[in-house]
PDB file of N, CA and C in Angstrom:
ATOM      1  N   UNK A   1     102.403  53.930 315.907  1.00  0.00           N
ATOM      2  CA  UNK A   1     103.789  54.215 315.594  1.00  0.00           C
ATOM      3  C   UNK A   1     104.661  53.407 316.563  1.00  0.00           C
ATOM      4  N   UNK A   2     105.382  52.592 316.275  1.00  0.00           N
ATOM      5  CA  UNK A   2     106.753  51.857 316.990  1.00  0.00           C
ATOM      6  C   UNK A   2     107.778  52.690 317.286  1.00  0.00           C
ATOM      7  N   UNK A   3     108.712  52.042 318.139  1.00  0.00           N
ATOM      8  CA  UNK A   3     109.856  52.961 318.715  1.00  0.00           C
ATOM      9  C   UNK A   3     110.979  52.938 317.825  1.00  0.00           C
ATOM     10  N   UNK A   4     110.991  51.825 316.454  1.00  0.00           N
ATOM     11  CA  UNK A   4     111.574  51.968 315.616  1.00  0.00           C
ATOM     12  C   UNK A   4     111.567  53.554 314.551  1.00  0.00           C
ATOM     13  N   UNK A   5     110.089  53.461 314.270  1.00  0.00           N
ATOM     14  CA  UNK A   5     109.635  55.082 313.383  1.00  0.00           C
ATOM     15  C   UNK A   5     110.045  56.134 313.823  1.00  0.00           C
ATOM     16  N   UNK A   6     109.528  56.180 315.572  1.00  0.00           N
ATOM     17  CA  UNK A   6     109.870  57.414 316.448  1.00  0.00           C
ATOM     18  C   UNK A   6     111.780  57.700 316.633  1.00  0.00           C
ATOM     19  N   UNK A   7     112.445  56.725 316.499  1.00  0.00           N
ATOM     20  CA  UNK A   7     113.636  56.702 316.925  1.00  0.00           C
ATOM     21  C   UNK A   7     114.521  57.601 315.668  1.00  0.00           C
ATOM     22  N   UNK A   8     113.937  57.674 314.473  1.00  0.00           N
ATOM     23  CA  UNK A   8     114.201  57.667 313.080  1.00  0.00           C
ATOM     24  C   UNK A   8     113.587  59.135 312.955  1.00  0.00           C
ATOM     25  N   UNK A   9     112.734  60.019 314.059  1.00  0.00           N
ATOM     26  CA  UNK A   9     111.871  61.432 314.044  1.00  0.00           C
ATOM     27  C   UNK A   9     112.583  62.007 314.786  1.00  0.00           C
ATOM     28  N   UNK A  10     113.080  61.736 315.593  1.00  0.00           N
ATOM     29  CA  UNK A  10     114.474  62.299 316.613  1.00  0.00           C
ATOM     30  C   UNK A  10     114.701  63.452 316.138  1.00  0.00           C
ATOM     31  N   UNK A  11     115.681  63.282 314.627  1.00  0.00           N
ATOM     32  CA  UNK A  11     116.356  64.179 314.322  1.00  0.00           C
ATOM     33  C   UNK A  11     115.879  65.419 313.350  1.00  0.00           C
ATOM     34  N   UNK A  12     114.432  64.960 313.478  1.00  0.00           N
ATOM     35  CA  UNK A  12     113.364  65.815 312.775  1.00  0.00           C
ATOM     36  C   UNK A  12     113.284  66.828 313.664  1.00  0.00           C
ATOM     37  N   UNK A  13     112.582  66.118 314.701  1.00  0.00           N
ATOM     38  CA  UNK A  13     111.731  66.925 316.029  1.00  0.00           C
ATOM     39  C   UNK A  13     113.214  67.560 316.757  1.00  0.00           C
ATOM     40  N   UNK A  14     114.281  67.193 316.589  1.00  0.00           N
ATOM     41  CA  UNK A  14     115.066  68.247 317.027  1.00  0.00           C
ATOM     42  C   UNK A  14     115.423  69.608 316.585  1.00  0.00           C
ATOM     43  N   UNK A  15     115.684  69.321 315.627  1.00  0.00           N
ATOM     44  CA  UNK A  15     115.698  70.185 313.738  1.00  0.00           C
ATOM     45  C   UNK A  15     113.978  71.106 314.018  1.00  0.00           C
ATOM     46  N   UNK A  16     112.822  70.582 314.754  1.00  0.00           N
ATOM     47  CA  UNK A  16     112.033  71.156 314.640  1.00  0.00           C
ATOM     48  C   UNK A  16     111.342  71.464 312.942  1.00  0.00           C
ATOM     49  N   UNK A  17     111.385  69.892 312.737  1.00  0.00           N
ATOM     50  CA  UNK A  17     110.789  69.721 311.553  1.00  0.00           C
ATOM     51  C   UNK A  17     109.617  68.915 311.656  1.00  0.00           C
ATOM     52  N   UNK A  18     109.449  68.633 312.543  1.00  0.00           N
ATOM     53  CA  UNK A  18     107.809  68.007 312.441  1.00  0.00           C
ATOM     54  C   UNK A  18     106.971  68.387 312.252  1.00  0.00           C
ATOM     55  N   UNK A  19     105.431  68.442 311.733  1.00  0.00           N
ATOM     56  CA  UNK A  19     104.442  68.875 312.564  1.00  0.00           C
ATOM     57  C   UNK A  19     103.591  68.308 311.825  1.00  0.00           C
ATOM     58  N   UNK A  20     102.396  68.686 312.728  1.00  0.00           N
ATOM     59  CA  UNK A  20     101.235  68.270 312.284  1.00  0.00           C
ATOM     60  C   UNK A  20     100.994  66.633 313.025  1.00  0.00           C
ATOM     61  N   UNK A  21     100.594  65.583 311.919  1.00  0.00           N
ATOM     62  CA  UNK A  21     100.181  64.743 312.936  1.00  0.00           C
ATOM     63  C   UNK A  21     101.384  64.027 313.068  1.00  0.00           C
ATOM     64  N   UNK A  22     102.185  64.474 312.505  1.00  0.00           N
ATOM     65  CA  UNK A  22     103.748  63.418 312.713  1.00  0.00           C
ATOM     66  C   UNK A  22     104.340  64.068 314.054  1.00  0.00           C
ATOM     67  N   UNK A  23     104.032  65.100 314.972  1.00  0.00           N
ATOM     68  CA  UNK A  23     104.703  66.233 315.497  1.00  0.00           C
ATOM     69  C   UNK A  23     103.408  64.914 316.973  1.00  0.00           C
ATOM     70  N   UNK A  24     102.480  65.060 316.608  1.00  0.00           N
ATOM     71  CA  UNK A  24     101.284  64.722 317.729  1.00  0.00           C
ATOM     72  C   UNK A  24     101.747  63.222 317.880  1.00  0.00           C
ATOM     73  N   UNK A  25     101.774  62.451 316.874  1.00  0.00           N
ATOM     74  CA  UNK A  25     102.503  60.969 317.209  1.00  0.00           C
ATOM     75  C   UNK A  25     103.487  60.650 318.005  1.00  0.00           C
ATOM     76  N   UNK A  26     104.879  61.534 317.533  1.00  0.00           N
ATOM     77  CA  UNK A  26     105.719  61.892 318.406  1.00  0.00           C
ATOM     78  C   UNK A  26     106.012  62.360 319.901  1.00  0.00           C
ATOM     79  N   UNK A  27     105.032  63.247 319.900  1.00  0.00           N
ATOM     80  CA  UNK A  27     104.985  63.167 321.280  1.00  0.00           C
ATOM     81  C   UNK A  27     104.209  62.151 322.245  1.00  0.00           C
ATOM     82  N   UNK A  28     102.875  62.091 321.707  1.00  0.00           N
ATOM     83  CA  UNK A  28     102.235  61.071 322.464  1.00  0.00           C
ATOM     84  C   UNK A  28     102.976  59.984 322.374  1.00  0.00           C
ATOM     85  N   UNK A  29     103.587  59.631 321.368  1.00  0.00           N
ATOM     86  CA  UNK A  29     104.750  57.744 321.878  1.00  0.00           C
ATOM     87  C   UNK A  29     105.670  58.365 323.368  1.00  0.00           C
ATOM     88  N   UNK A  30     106.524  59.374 322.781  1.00  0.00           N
ATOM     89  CA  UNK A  30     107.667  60.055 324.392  1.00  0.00           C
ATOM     90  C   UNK A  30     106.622  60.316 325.269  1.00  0.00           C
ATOM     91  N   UNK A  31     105.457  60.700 325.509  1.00  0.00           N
ATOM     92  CA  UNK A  31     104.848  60.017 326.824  1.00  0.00           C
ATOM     93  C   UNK A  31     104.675  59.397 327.201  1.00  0.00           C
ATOM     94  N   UNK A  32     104.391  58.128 326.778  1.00  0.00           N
ATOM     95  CA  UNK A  32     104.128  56.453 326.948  1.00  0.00           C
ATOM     96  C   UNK A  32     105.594  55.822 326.595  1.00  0.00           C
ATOM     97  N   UNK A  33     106.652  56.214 326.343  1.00  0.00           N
ATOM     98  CA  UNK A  33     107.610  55.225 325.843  1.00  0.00           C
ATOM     99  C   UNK A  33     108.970  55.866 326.581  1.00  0.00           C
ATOM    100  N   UNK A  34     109.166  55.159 327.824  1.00  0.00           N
ATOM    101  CA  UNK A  34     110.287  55.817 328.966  1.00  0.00           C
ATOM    102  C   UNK A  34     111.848  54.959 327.741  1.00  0.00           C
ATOM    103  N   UNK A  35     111.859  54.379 327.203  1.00  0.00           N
ATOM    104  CA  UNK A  35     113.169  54.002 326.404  1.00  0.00           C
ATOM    105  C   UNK A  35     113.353  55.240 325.220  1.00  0.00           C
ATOM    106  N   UNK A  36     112.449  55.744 324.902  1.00  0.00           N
ATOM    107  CA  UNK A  36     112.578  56.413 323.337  1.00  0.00           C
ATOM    108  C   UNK A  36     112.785  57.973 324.071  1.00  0.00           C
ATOM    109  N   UNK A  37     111.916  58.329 324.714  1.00  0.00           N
ATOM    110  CA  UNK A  37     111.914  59.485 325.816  1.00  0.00           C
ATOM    111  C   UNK A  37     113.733  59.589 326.056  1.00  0.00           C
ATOM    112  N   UNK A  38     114.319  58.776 326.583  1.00  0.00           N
ATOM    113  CA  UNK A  38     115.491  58.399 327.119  1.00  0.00           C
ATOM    114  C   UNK A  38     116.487  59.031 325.653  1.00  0.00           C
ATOM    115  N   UNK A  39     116.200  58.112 325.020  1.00  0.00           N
ATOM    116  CA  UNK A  39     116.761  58.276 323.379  1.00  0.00           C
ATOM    117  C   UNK A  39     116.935  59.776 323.061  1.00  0.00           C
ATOM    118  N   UNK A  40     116.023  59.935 323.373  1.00  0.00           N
ATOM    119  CA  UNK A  40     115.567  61.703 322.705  1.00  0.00           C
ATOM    120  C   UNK A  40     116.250  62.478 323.594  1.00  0.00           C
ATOM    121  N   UNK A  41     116.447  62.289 325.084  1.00  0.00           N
ATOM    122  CA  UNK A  41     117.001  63.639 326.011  1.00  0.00           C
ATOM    123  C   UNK A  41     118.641  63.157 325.619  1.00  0.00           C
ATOM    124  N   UNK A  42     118.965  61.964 325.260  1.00  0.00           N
ATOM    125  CA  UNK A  42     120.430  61.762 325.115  1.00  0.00           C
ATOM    126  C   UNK A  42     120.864  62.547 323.826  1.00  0.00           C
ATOM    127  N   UNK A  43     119.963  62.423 322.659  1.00  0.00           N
ATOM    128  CA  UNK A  43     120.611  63.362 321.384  1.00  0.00           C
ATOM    129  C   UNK A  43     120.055  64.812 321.639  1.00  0.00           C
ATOM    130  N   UNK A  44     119.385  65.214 322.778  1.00  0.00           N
ATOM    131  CA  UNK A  44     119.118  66.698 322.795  1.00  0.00           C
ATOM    132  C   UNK A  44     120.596  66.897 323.549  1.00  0.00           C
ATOM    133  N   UNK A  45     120.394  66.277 324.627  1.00  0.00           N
ATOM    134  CA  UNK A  45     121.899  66.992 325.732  1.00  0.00           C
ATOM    135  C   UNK A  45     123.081  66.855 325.133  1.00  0.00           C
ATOM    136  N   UNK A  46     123.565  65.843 323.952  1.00  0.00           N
ATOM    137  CA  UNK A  46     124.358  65.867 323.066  1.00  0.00           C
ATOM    138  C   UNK A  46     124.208  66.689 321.893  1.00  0.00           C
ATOM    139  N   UNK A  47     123.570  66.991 320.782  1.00  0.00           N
ATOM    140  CA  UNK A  47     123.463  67.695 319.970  1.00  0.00           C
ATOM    141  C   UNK A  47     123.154  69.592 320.909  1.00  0.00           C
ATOM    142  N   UNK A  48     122.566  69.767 321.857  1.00  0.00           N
ATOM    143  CA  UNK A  48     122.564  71.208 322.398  1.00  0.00           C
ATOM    144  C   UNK A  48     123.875  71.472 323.266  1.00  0.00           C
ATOM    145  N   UNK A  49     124.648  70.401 323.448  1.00  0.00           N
ATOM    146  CA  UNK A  49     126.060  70.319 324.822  1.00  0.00           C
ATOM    147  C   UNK A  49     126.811  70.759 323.978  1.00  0.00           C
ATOM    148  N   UNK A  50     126.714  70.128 322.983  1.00  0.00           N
ATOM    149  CA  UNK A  50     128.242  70.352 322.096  1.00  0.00           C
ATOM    150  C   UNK A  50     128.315  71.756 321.092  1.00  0.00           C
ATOM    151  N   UNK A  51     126.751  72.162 320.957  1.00  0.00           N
ATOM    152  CA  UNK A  51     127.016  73.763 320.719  1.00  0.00           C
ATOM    153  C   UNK A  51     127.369  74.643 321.408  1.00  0.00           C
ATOM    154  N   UNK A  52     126.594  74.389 322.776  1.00  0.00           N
ATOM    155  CA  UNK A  52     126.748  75.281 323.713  1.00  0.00           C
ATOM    156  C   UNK A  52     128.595  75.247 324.412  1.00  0.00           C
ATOM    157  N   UNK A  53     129.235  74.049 324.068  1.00  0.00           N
ATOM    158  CA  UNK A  53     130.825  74.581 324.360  1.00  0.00           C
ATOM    159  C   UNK A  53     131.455  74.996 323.683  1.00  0.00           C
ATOM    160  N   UNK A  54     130.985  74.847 322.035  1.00  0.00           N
ATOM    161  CA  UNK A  54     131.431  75.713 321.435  1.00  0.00           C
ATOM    162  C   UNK A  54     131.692  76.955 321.382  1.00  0.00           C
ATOM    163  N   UNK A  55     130.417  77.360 321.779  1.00  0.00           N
ATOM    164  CA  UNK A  55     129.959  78.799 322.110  1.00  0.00           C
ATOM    165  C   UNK A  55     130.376  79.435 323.285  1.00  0.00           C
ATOM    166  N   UNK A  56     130.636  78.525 324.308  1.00  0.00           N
ATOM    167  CA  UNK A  56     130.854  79.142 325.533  1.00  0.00           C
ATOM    168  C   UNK A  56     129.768  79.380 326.317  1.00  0.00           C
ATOM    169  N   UNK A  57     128.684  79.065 326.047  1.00  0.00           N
ATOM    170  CA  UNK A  57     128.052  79.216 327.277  1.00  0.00           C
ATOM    171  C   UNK A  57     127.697  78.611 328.478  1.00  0.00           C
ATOM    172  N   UNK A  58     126.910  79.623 329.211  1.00  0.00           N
ATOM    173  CA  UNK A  58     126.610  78.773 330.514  1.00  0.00           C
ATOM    174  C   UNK A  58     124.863  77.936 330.160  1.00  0.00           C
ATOM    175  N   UNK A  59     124.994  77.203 330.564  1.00  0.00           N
ATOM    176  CA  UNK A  59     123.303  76.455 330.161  1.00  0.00           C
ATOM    177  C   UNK A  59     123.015  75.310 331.042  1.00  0.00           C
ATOM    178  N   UNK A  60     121.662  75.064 331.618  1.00  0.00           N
ATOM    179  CA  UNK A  60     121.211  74.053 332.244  1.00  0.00           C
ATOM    180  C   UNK A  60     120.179  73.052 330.973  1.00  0.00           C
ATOM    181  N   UNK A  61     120.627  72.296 330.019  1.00  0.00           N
ATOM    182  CA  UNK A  61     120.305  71.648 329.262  1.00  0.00           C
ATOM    183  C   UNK A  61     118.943  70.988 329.657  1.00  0.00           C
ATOM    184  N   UNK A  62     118.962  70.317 331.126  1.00  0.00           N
ATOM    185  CA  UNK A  62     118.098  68.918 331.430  1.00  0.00           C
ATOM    186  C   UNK A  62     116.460  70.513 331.559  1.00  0.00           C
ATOM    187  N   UNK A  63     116.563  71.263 332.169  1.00  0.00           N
ATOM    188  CA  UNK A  63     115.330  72.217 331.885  1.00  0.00           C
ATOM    189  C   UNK A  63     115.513  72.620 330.686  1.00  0.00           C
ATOM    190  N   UNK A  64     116.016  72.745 329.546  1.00  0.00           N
ATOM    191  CA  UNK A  64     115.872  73.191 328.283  1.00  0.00           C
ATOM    192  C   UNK A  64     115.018  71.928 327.595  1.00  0.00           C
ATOM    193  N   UNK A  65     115.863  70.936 327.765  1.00  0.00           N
ATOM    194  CA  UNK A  65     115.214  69.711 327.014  1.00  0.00           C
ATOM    195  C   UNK A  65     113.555  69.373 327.411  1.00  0.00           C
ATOM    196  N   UNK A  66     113.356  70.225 328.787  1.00  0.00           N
ATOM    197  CA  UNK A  66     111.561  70.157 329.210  1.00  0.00           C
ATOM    198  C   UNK A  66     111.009  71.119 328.930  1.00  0.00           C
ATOM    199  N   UNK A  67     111.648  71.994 328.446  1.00  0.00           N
ATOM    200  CA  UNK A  67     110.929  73.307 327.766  1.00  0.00           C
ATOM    201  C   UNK A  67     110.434  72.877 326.624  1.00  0.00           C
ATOM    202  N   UNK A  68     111.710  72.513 325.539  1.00  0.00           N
ATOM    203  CA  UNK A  68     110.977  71.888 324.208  1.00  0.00           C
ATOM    204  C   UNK A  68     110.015  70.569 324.312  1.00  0.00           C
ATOM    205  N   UNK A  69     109.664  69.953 324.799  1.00  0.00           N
ATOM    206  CA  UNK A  69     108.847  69.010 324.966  1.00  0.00           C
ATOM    207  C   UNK A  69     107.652  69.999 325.399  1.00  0.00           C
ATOM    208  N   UNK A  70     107.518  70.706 326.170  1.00  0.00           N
ATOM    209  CA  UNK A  70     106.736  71.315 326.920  1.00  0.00           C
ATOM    210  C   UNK A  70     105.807  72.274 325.954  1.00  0.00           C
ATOM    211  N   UNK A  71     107.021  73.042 324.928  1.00  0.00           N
ATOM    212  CA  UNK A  71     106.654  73.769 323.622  1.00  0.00           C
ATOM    213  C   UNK A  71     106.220  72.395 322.599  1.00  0.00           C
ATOM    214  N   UNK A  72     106.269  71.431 322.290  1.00  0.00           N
ATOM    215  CA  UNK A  72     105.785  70.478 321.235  1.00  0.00           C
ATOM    216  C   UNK A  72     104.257  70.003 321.825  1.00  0.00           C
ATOM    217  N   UNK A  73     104.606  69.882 323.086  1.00  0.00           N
ATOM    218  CA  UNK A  73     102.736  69.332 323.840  1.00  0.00           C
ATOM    219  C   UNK A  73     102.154  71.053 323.324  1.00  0.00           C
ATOM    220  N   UNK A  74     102.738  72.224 323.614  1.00  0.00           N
ATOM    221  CA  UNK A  74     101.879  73.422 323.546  1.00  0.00           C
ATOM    222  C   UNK A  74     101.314  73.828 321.880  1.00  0.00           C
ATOM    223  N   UNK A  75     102.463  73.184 320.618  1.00  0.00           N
ATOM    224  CA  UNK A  75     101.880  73.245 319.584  1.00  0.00           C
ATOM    225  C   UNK A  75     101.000  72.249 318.850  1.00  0.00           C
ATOM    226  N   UNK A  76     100.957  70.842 319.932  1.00  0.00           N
ATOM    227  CA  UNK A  76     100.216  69.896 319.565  1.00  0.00           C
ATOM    228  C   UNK A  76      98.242  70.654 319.731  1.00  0.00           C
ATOM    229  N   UNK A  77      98.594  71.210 320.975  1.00  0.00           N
ATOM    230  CA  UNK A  77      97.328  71.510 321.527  1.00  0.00           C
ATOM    231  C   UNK A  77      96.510  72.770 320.844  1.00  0.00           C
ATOM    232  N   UNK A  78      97.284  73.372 320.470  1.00  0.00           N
ATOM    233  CA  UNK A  78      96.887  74.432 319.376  1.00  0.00           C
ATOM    234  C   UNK A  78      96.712  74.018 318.048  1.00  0.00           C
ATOM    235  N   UNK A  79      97.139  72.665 317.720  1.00  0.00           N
ATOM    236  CA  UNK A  79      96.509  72.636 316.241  1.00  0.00           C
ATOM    237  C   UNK A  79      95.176  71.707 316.772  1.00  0.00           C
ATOM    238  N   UNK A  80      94.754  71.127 317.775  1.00  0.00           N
ATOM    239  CA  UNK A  80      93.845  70.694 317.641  1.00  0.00           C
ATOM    240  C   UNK A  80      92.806  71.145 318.085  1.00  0.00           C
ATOM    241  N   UNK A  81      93.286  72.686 318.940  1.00  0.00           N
ATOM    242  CA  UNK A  81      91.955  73.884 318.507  1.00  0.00           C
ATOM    243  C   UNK A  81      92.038  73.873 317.652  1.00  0.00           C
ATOM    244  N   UNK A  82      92.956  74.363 316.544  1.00  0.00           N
ATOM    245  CA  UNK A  82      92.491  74.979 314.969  1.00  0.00           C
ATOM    246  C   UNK A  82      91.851  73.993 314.367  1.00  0.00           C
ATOM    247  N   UNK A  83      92.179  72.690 314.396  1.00  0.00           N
ATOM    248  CA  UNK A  83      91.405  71.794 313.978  1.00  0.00           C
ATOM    249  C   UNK A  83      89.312  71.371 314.518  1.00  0.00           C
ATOM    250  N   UNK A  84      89.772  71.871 315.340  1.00  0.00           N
ATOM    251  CA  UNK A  84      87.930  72.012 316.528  1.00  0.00           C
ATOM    252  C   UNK A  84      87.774  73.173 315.458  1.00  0.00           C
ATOM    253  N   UNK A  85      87.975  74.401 315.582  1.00  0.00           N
ATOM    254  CA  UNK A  85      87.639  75.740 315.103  1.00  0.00           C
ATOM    255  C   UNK A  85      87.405  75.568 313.517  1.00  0.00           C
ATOM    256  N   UNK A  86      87.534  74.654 312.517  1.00  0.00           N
ATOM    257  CA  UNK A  86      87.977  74.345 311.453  1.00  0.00           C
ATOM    258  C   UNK A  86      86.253  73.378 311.301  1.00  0.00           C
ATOM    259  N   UNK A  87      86.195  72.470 312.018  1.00  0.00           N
ATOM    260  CA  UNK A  87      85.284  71.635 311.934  1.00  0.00           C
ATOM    261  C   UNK A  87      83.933  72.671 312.329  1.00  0.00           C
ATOM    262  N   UNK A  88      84.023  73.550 312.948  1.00  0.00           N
ATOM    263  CA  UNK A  88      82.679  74.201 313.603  1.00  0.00           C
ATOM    264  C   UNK A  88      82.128  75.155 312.461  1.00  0.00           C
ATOM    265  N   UNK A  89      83.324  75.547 312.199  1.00  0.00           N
ATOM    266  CA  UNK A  89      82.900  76.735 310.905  1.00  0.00           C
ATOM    267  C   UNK A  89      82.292  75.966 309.367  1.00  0.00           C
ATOM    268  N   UNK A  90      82.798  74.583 309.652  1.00  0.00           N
ATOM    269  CA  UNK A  90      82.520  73.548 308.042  1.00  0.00           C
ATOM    270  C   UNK A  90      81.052  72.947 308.528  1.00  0.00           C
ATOM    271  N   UNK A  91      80.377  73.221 310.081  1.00  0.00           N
ATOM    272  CA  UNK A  91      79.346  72.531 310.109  1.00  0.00           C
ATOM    273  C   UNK A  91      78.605  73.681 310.019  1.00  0.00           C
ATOM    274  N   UNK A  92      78.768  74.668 310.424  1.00  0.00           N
ATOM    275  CA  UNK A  92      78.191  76.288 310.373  1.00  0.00           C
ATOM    276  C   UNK A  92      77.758  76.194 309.039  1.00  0.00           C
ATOM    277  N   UNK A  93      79.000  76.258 307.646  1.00  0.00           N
ATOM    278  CA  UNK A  93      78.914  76.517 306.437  1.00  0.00           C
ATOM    279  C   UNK A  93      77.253  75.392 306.183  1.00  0.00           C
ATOM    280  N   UNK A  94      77.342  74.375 306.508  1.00  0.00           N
ATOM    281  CA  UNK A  94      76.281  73.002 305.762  1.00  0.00           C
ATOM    282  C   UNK A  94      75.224  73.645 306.708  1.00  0.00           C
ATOM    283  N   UNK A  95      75.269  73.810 307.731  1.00  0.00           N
ATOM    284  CA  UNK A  95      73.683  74.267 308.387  1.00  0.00           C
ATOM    285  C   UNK A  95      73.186  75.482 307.204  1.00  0.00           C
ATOM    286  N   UNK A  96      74.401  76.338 307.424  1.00  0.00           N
ATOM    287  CA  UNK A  96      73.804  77.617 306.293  1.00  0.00           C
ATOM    288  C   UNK A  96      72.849  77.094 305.270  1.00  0.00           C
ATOM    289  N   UNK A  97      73.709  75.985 304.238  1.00  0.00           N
ATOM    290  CA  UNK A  97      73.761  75.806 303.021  1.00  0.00           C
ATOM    291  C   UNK A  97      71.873  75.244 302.975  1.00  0.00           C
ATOM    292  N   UNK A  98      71.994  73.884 304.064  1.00  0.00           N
ATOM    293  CA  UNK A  98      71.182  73.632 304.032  1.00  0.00           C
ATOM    294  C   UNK A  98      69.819  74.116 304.667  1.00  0.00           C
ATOM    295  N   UNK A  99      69.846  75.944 305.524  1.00  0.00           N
ATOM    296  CA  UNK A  99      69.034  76.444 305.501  1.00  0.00           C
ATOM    297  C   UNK A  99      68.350  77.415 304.424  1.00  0.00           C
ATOM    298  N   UNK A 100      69.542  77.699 303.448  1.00  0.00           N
ATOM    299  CA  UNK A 100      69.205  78.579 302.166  1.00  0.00           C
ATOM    300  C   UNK A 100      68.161  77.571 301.674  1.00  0.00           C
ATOM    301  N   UNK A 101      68.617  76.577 301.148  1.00  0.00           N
ATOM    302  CA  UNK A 101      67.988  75.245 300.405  1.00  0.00           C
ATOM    303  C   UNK A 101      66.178  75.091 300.739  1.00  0.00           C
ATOM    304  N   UNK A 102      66.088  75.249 301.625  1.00  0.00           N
ATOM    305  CA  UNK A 102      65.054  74.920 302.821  1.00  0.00           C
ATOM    306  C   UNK A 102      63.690  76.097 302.397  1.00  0.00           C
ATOM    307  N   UNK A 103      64.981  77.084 302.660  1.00  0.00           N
ATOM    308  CA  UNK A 103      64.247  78.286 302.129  1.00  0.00           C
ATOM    309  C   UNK A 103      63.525  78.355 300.905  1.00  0.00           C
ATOM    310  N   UNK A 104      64.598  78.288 299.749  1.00  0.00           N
ATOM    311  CA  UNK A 104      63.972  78.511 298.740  1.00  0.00           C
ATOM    312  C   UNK A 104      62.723  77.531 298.307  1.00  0.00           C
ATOM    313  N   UNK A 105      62.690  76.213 298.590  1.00  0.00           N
ATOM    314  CA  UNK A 105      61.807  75.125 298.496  1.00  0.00           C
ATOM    315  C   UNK A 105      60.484  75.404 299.082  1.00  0.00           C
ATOM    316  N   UNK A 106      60.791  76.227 300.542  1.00  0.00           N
ATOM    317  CA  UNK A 106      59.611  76.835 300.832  1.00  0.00           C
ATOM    318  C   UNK A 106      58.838  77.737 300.369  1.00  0.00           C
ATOM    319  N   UNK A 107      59.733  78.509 299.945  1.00  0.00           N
ATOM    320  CA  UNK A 107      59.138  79.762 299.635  1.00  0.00           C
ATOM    321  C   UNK A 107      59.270  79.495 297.930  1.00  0.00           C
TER     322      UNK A 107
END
């Protein structure tokens, strides 16, 4: 993925519309890519600044904006347990299959 694609997911992954492997791309480029990273905390502290004066509140944005990054690495890492947990149970199922098989041939 280029910093062109990622630059264009911004307003996904803000929206919290990503996921899956578009959600895992995304982040792994903003770890490796200090310009797009940059990109991204400028439309968070802008798109979360300008609600939050609306609203009136008090807020420290620059730790908010590492929370959600922090929450996108934490749902990256959980789908790729479910994805481990997914593969173990589909090799479980074929050992089964192919011990029934085994069986009956024997017996």
């Amino acid at each position: 993925m280029d910093c062109k694609d990622v630059m264009k997911m911004i307003p996904d992954f803000l929206n919290k519309d990503l996921k899956g492997r578009e959600l895992k791309s995304f982040v792994e480029h903003m770890e490796k890519c200090k310009d797009c990273k940059e990109e991204l905390s400028i439309q968070f502290l802008v798109q979360e600044g300008m609600a939050r004066l609306e609203d009136g509140d008090i807020f420290d944005l620059q730790n908010e904006f590492d929370r959600v990054m922090e929450d996108a690495r934490r749902k990256m890492q959980i789908g790729r347990l479910i994805n481990y947990f997914v593969y173990g149970v589909e090799a479980l199922a074929i050992i089964t299959i192919v011990t029934i098989i085994v069986l009956i041939i024997v017996l």
